[in-house]
C-alpha atoms as a PDB file:
ATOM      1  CA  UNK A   1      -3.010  36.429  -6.418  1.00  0.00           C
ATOM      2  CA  UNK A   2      -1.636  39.515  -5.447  1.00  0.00           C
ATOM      3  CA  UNK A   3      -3.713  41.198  -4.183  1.00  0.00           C
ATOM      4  CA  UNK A   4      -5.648  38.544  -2.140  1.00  0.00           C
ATOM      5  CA  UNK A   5      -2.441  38.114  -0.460  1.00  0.00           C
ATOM      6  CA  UNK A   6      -2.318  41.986   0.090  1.00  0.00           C
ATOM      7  CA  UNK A   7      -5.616  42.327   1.158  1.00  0.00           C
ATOM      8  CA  UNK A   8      -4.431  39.263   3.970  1.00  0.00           C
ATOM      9  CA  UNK A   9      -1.868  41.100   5.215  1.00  0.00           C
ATOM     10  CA  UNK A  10      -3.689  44.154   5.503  1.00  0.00           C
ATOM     11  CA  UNK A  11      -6.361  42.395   7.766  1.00  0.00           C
ATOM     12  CA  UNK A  12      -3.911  40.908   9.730  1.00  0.00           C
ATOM     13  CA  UNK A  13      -1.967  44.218  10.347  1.00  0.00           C
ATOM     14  CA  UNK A  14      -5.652  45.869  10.668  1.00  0.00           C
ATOM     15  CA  UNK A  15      -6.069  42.940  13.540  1.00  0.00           C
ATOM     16  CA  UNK A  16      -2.813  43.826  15.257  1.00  0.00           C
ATOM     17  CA  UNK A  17      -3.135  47.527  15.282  1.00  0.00           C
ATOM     18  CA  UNK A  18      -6.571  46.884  16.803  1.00  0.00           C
ATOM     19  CA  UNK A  19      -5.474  44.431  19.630  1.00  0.00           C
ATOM     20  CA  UNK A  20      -2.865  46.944  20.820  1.00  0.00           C
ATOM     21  CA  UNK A  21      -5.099  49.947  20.381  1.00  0.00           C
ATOM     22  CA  UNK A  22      -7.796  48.028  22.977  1.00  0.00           C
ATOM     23  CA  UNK A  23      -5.328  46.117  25.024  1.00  0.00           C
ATOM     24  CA  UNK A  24      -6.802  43.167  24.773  1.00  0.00           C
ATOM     25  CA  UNK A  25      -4.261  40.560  26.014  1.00  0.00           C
ATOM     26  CA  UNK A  26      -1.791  42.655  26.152  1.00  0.00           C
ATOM     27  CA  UNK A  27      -0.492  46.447  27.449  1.00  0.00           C
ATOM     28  CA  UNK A  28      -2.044  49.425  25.461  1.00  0.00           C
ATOM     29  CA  UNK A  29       0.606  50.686  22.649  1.00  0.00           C
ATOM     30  CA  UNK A  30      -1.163  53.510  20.584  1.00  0.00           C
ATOM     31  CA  UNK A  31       2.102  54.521  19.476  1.00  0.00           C
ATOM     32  CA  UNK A  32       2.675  50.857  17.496  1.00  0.00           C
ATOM     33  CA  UNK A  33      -0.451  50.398  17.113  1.00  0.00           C
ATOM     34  CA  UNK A  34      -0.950  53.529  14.783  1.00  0.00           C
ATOM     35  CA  UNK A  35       1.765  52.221  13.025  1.00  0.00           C
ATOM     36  CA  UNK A  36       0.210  48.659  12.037  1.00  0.00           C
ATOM     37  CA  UNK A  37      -2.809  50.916  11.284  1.00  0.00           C
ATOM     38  CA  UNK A  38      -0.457  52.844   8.628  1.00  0.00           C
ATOM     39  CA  UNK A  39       0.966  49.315   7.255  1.00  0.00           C
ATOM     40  CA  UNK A  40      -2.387  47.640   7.198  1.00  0.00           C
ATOM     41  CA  UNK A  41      -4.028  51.203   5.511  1.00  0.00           C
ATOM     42  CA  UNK A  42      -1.017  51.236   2.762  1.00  0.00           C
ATOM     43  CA  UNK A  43      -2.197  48.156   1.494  1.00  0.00           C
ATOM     44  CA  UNK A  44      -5.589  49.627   0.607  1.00  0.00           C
ATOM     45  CA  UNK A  45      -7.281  48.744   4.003  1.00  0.00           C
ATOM     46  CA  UNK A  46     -10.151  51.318   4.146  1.00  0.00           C
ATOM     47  CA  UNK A  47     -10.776  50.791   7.818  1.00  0.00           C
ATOM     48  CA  UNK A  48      -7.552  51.250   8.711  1.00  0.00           C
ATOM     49  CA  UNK A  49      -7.413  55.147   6.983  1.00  0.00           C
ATOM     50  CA  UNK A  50     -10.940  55.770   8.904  1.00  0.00           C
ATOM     51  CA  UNK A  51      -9.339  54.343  12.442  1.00  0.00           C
ATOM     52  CA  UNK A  52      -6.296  56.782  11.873  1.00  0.00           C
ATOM     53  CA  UNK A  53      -9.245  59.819  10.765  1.00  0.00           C
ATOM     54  CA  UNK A  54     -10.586  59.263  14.053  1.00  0.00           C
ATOM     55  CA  UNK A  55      -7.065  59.125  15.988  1.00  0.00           C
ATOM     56  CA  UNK A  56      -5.915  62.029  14.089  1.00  0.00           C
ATOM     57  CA  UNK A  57      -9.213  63.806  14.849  1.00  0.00           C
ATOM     58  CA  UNK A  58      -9.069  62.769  18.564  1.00  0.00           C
ATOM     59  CA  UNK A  59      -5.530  64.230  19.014  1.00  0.00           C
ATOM     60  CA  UNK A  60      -7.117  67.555  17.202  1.00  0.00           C
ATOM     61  CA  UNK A  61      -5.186  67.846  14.010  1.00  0.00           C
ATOM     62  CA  UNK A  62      -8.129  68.149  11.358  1.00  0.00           C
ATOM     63  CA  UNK A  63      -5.747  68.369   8.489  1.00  0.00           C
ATOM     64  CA  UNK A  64      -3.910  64.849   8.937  1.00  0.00           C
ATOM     65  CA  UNK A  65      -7.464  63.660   9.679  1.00  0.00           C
ATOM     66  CA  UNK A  66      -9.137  65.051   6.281  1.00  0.00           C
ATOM     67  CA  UNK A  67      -5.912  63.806   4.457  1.00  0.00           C
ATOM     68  CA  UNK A  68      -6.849  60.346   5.668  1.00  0.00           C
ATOM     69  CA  UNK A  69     -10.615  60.879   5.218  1.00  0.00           C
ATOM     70  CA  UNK A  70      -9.560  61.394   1.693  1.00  0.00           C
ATOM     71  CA  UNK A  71      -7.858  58.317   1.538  1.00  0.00           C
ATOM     72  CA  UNK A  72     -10.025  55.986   3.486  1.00  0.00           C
ATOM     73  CA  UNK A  73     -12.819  57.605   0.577  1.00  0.00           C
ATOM     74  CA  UNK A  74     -10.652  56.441  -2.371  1.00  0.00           C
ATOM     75  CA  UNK A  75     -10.670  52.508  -0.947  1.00  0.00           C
ATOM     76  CA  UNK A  76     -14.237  52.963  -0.969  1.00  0.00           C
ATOM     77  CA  UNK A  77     -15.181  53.454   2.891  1.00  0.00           C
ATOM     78  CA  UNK A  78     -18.889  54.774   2.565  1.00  0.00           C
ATOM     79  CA  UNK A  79     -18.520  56.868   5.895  1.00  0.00           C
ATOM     80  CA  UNK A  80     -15.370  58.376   5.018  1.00  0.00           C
ATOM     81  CA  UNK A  81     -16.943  59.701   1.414  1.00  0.00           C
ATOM     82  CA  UNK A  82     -19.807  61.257   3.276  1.00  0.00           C
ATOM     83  CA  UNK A  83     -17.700  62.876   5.833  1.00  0.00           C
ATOM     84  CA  UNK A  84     -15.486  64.180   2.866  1.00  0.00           C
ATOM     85  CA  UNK A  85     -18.169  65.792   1.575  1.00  0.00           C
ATOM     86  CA  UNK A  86     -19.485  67.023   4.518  1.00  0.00           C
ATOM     87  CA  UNK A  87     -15.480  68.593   5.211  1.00  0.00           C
ATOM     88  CA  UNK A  88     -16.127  70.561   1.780  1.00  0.00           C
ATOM     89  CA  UNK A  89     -19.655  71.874   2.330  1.00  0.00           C
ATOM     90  CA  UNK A  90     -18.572  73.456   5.869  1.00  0.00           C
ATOM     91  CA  UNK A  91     -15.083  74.569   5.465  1.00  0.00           C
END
């Protein structure tokens, strides 16, 4: 029961981060909204680890973003384990 209740609270955190990050009904808050992203990911949330890839990739730091590729990979996230890979073959 555990972990369905996990896995709840990881959506709804997932949900959260993802309102503030678009704005929709309310201001824009990136800042908070990378941190429900970081809650909701904690709890195993495999789109939340490839959302913060991307952020971390936006803002140019590669390292933070194939730390969380790496992550998002071990939850099971098919595009993350390709782009893993892909991070090995070029480096």
């Amino acid at each position: 029961m555990e972990r369905s209740l996990n896995e709840i609270v990881a959506t709804a955190f997932f949900n959260v981060a993802s309102i503030l990050r678009e704005g929709i009904g309310v201001e824009k808050d990136l800042e908070t909204a990378i941190e429900y992203y970081n809650k909701a990911a904690s709890l195993g949330d495999s789109n939340a680890c490839y959302i913060l890839v991307l952020l971390w990739h936006q803002n140019g730091d590669l390292e933070q973003g194939h730390i969380h590729f790496l992550r998002s990979a071990n939850f099971g996230h098919t595009d993350s384990q390709m782009n893993v890979t892909a991070n090995y073959l070029y480096r």
